[in-house]
C-alpha atoms as a PDB file:
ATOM      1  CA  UNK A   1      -8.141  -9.291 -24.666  1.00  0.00           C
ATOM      2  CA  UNK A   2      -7.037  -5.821 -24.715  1.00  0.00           C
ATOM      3  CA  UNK A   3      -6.711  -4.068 -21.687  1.00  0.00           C
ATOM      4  CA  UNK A   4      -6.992  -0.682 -20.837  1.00  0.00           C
ATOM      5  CA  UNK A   5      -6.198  -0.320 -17.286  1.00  0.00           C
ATOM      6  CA  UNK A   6      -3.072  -1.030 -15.620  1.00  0.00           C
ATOM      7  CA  UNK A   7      -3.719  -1.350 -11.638  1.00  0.00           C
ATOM      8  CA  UNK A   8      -0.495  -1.204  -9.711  1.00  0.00           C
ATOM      9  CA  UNK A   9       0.254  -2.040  -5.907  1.00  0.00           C
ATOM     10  CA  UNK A  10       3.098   0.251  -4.590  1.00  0.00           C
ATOM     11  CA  UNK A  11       4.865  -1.246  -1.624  1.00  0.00           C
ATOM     12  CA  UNK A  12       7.261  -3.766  -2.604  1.00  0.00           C
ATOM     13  CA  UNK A  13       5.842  -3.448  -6.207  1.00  0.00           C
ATOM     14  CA  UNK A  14       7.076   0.319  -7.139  1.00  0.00           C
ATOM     15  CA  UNK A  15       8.808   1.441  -4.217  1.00  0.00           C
ATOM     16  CA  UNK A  16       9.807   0.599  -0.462  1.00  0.00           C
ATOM     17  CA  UNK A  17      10.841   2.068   2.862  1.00  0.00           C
ATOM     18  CA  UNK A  18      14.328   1.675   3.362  1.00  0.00           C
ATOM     19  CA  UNK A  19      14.889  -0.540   5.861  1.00  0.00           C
ATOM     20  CA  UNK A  20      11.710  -1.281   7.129  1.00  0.00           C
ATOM     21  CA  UNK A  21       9.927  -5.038   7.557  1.00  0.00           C
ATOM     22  CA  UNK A  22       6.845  -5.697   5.978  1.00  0.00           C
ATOM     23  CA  UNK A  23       5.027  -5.719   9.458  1.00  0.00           C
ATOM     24  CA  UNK A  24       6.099  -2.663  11.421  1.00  0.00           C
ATOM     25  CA  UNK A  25       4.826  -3.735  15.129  1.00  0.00           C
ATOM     26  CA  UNK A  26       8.562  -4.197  16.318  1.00  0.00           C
ATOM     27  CA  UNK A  27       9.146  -0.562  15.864  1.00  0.00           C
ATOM     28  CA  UNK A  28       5.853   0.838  18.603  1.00  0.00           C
ATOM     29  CA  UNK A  29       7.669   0.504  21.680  1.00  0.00           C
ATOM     30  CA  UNK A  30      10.369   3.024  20.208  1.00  0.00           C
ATOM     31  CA  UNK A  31       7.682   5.093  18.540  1.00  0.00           C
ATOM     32  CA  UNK A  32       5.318   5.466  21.802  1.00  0.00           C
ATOM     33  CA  UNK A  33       8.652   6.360  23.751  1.00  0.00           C
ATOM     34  CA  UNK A  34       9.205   8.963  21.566  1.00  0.00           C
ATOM     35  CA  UNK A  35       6.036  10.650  21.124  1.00  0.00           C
ATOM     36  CA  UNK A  36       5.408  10.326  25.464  1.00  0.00           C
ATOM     37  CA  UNK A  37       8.751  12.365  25.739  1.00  0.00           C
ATOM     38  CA  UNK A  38       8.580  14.799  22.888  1.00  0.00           C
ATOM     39  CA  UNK A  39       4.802  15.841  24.127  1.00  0.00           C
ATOM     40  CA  UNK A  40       5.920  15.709  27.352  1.00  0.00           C
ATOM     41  CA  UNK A  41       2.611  13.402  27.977  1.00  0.00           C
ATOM     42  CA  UNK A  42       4.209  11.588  31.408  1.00  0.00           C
ATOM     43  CA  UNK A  43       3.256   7.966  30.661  1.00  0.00           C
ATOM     44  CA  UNK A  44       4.009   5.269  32.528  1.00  0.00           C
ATOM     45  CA  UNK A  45       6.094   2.052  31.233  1.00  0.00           C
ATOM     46  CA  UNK A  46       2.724   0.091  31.628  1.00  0.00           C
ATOM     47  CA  UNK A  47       0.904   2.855  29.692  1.00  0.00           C
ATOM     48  CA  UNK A  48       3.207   2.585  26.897  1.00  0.00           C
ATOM     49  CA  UNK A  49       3.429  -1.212  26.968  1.00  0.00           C
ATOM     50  CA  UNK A  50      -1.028  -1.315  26.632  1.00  0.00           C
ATOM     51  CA  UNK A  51      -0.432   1.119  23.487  1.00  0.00           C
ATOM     52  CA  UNK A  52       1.878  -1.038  22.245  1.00  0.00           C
ATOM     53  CA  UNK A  53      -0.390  -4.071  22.290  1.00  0.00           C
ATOM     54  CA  UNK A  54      -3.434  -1.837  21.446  1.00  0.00           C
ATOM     55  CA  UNK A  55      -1.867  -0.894  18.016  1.00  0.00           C
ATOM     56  CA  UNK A  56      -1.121  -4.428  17.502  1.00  0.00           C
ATOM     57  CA  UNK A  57      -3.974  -5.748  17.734  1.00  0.00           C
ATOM     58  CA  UNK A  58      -5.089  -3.234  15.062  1.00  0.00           C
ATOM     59  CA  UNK A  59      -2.277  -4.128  12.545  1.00  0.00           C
ATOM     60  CA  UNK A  60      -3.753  -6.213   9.663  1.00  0.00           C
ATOM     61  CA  UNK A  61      -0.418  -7.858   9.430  1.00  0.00           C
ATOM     62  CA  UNK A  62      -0.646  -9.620  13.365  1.00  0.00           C
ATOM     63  CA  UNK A  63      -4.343  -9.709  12.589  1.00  0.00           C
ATOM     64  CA  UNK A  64      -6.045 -10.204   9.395  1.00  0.00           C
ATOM     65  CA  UNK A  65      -8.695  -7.788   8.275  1.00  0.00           C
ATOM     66  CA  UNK A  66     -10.181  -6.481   5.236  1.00  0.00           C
ATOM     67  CA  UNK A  67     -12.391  -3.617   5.700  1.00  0.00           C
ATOM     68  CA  UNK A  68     -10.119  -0.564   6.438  1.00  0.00           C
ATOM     69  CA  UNK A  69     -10.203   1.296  10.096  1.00  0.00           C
ATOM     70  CA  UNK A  70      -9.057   5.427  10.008  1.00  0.00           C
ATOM     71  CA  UNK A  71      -6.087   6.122  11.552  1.00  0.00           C
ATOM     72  CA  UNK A  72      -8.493   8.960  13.788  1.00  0.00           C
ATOM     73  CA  UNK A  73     -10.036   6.072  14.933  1.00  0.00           C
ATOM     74  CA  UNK A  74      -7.328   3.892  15.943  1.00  0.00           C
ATOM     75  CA  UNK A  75      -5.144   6.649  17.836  1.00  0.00           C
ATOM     76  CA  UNK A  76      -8.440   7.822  19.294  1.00  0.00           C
ATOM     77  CA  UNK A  77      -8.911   4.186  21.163  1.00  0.00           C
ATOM     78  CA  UNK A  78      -4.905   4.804  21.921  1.00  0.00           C
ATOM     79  CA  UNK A  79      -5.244   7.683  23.401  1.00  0.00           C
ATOM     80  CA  UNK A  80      -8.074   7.658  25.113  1.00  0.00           C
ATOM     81  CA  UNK A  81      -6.379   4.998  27.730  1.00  0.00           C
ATOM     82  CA  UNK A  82      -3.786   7.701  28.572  1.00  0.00           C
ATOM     83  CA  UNK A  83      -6.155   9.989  30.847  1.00  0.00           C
ATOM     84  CA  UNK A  84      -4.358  12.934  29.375  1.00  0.00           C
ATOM     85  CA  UNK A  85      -6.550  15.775  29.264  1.00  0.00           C
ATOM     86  CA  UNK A  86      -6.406  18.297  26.215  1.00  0.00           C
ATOM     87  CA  UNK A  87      -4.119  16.471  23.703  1.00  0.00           C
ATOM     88  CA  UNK A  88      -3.990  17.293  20.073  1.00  0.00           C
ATOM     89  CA  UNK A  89      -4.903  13.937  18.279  1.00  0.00           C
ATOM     90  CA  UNK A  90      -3.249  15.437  15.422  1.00  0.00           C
ATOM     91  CA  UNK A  91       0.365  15.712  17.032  1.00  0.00           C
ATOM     92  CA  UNK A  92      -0.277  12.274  18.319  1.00  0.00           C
ATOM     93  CA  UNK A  93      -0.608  11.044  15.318  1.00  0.00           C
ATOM     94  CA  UNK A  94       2.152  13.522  13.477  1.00  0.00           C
ATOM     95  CA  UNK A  95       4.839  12.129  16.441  1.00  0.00           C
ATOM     96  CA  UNK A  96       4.609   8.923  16.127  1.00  0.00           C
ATOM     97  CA  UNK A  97       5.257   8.902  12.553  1.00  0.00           C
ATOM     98  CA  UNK A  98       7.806  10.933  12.696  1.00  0.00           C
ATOM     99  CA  UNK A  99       9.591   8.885  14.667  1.00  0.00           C
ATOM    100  CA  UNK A 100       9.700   6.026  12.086  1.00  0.00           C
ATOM    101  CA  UNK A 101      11.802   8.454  10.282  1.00  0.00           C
ATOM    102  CA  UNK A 102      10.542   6.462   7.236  1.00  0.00           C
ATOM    103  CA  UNK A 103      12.664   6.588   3.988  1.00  0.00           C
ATOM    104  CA  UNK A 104      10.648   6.224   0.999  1.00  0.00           C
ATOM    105  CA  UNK A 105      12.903   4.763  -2.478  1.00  0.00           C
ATOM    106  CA  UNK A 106      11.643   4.514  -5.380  1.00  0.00           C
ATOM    107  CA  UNK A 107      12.535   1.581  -7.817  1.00  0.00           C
ATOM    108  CA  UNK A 108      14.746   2.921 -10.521  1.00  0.00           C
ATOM    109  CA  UNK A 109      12.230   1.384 -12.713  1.00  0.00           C
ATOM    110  CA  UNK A 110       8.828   2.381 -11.759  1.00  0.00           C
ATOM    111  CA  UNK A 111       8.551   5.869 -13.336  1.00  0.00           C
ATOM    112  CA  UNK A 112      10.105   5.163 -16.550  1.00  0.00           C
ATOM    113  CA  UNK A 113       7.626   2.120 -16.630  1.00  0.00           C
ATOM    114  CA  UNK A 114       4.485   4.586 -15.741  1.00  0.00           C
ATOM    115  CA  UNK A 115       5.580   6.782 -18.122  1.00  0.00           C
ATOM    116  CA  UNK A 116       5.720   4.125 -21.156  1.00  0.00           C
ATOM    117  CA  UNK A 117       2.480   2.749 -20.268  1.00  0.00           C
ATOM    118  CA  UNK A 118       0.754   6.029 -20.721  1.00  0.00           C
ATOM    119  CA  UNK A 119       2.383   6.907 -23.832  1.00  0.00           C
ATOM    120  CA  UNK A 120       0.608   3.184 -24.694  1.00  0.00           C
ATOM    121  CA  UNK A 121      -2.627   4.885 -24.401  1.00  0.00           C
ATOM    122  CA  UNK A 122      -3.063   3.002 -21.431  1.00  0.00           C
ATOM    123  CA  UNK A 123      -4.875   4.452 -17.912  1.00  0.00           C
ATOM    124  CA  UNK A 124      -2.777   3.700 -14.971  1.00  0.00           C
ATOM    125  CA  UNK A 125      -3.998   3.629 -11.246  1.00  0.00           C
ATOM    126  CA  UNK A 126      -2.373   2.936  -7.850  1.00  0.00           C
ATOM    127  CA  UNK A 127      -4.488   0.945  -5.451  1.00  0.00           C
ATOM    128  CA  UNK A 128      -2.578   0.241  -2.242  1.00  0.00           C
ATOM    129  CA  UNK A 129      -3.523  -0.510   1.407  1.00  0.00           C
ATOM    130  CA  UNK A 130      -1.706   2.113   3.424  1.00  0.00           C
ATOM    131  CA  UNK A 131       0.103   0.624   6.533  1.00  0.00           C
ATOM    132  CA  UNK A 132      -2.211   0.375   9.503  1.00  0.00           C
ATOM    133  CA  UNK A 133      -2.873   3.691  11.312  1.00  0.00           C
ATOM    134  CA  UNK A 134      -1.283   5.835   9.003  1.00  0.00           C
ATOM    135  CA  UNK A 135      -2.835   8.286   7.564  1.00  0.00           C
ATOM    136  CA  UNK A 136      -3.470   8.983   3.684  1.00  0.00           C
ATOM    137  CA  UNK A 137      -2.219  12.189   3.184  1.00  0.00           C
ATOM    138  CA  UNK A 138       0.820  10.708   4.887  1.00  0.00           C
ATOM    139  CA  UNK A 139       1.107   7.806   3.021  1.00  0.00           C
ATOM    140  CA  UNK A 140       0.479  10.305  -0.308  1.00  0.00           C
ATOM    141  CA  UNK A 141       3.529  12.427   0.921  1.00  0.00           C
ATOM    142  CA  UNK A 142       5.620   9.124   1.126  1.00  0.00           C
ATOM    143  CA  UNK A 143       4.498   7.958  -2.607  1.00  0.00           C
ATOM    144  CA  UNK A 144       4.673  11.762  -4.050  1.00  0.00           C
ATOM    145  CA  UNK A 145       7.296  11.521  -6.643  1.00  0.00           C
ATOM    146  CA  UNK A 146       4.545   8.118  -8.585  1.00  0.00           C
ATOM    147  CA  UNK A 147       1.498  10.498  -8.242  1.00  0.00           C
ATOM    148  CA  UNK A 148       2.015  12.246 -11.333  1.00  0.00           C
ATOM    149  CA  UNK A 149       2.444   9.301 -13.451  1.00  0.00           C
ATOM    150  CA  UNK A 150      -1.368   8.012 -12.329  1.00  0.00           C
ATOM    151  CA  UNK A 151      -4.441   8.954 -13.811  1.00  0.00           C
ATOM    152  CA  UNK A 152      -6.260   7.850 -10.506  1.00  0.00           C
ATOM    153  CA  UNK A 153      -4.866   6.636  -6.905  1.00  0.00           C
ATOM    154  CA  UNK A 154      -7.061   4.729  -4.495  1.00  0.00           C
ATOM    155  CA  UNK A 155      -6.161   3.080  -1.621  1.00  0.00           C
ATOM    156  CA  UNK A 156      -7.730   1.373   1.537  1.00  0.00           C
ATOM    157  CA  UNK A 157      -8.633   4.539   3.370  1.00  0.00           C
ATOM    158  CA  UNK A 158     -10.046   6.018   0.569  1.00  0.00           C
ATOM    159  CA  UNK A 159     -12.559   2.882  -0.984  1.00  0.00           C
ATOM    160  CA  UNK A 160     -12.780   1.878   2.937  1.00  0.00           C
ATOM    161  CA  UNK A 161     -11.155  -2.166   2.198  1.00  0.00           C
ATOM    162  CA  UNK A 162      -8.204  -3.611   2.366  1.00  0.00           C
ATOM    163  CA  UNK A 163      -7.007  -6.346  -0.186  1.00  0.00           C
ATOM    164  CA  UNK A 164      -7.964  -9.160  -1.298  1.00  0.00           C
ATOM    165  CA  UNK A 165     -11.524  -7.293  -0.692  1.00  0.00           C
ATOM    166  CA  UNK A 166     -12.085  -5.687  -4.756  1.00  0.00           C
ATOM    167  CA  UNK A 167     -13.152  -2.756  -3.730  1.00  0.00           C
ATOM    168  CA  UNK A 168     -10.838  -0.922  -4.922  1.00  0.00           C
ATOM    169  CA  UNK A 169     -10.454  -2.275  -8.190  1.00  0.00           C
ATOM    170  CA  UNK A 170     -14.221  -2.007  -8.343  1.00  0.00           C
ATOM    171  CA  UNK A 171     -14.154   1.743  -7.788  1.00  0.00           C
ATOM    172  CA  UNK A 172     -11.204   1.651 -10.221  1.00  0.00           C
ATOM    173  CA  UNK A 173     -13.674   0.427 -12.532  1.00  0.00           C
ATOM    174  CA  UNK A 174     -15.964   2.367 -12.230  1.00  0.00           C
ATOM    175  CA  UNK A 175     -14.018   5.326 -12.381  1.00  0.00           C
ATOM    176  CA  UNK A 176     -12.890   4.214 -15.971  1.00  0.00           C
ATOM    177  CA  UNK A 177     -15.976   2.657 -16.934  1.00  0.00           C
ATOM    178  CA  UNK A 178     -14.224   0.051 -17.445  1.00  0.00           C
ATOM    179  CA  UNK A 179     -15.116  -4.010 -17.283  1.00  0.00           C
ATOM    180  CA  UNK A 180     -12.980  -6.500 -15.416  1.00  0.00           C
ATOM    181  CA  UNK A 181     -11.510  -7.986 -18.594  1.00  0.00           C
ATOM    182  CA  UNK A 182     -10.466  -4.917 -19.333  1.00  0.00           C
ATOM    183  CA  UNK A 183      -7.890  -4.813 -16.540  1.00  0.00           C
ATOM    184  CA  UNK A 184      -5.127  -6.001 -15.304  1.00  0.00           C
ATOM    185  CA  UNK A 185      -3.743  -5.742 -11.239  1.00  0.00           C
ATOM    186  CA  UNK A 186       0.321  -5.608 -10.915  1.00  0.00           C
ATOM    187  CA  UNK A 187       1.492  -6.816  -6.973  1.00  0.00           C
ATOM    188  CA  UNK A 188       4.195  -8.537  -5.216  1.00  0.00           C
ATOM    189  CA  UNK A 189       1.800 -10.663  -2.635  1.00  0.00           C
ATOM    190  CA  UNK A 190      -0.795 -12.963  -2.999  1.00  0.00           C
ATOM    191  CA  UNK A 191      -3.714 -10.448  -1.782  1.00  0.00           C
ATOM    192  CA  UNK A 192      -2.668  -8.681  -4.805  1.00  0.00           C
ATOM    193  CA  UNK A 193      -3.449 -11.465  -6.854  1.00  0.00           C
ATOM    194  CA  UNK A 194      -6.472 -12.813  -4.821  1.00  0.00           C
ATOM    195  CA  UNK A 195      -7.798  -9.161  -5.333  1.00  0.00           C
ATOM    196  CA  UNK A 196      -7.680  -9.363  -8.957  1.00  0.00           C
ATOM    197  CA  UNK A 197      -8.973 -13.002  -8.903  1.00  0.00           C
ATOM    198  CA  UNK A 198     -12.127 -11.550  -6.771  1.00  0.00           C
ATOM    199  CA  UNK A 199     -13.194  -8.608  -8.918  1.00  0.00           C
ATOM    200  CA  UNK A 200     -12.558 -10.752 -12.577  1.00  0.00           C
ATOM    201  CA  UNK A 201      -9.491  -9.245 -13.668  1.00  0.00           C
ATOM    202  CA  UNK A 202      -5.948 -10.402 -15.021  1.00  0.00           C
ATOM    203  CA  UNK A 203      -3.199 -10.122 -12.544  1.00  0.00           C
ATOM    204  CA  UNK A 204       0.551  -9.857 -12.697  1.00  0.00           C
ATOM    205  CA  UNK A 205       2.991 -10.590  -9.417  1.00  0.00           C
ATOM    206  CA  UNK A 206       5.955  -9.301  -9.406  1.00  0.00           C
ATOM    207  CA  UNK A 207       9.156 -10.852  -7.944  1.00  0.00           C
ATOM    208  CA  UNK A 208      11.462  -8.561  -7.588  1.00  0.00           C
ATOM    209  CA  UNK A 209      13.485 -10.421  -4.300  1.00  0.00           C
ATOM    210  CA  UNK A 210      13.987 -13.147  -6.529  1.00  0.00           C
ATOM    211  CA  UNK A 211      17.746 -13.918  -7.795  1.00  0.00           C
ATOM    212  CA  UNK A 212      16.587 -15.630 -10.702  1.00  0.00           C
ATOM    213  CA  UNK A 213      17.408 -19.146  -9.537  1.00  0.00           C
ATOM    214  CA  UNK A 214      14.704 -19.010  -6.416  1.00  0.00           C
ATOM    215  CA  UNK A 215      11.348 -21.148  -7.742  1.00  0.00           C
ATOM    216  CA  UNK A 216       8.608 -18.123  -8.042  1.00  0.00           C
ATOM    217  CA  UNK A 217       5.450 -18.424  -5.681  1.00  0.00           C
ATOM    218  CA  UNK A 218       2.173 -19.824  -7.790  1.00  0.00           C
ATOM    219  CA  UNK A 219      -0.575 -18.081  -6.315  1.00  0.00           C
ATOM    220  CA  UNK A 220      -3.144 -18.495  -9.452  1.00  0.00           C
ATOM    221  CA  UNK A 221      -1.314 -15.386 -10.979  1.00  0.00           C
ATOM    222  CA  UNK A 222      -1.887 -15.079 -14.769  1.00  0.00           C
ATOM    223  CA  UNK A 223       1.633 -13.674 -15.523  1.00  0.00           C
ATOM    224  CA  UNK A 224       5.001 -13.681 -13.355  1.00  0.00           C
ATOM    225  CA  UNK A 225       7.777 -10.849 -13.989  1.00  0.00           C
ATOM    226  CA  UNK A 226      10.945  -9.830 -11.788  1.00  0.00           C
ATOM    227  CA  UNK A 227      10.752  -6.296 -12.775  1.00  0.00           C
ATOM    228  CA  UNK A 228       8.332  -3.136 -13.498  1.00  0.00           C
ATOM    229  CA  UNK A 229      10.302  -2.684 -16.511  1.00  0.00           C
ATOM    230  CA  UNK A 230       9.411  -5.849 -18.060  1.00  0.00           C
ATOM    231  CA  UNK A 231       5.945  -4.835 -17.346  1.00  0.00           C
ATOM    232  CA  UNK A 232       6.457  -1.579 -19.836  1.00  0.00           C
ATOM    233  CA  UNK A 233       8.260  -4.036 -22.007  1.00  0.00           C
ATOM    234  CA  UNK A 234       5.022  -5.806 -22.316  1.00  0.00           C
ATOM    235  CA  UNK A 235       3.230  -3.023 -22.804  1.00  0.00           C
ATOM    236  CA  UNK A 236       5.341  -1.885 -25.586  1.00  0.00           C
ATOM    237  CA  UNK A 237       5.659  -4.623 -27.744  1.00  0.00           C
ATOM    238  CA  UNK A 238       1.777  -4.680 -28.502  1.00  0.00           C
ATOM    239  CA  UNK A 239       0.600  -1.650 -30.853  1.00  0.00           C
ATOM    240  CA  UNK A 240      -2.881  -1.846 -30.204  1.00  0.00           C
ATOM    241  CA  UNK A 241      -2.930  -2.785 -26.291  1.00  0.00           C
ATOM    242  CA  UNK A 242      -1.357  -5.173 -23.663  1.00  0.00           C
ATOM    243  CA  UNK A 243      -2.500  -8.902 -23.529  1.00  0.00           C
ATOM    244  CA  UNK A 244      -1.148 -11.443 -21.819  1.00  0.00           C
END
């Protein structure tokens, strides 16, 4: 089967956040402190301790969920506990994140491997869930330098799911007019694969912790590589399209 749409995850799969786990709940009680002082909001220790818990409860990665909740939504419920009259959502929202001071890095590999899949003739697309509560434009700031190198980004804010829910890829789809066999999904967790194994598609994970002695997780994947690079390289080596 040729295919004619290369999906790709980002976290973990094209880039990371330096220094950051997967899960990010250990890092609220630092990030409420900070946006209660900088706004000058006057919260007490038990306020701050219920927002913590609030957000928690609303992180897919404490609590599994597929369909996709706005970040509006969640700091609304957050907020609206603090009986602070008159506050900006928006610098809420804006503070907290700031705080993270995230670092976004970008694997040495994953442009160069965009690039040579488009020069294949191939249509590349992102499809990512962003991390709970933040919002897209955010996230899209983060991820800036990949954009370019896509012909189409989706992620769970925008198609409303999170993975292994196929909305995404369907929408991918559809975009393309493309059919399932026609595609293939590149990810370094199993909802990544499950995804693909949902909507009909081929699937790729990608294990790029691994030290090349470690036994590699089966989770139904079609293909296994350690690198984004050997993804291009198996792009490249087929003239008229990519099959596993």
């Amino acid at each position: 089967m040729r295919y004619t749409v290369v999906v790709f995850d980002l976290g973990e799969t094209l880039m990371e956040y330096k220094g950051m786990q997967l899960s990010w709940d250990g890092y609220y009680q630092k990030a409420f402190e900070y946006v209660n002082e900088k706004l000058a909001l006057a919260l007490t220790p038990e306020q701050i301790a219920g927002s913590v818990e609030l957000l928690k409860s609303y992180n897919s990665r404490v609590k599994a969920r597929e369909q996709e909740i706005a970040a509006e939504t969640i700091f609304s419920d957050v907020v609206s506990r603090w009986d602070v009259k008159e506050l900006p959502l928006g610098k809420v929202i804006a503070s907290f994140f700031e705080s993270l001071k995230l670092e976004p890095v970008i694997y040495e590999d994953s442009i160069p491997t965009l690039k040579r899949i488009r020069e294949a003739g191939i249509k590349t697309a992102a499809m990512t869930d962003v991390a709970s509560a933040m919002p897209d434009e955010f996230h899209k700031q983060y991820v800036s330098p990949l954009l370019p190198y896509f012909d189409l980004y989706v992620s769970s804010v925008s198609c409303g799911w999170r993975k292994p829910n196929p909305k995404g890829l369907s929408d991918i789809a559809r975009h393309f007019s493309a059919a399932p066999t026609e595609m293939v999904m590149i990810g370094d967790t199993q909802r990544d694969v499950q995804a693909a194994k949902n909507f009909g598609c081929a699937s790729v994970l990608i294990c790029r912790k691994s030290n090349g002695t470690d036994s590699l997780p089966d989770f139904g994947q079609d293909y296994t590589v350690r690198s984004a690079r050997e993804v291009g390289e198996l792009v490249a080596s087929r003239a008229d399209g990519w099959s596993l």
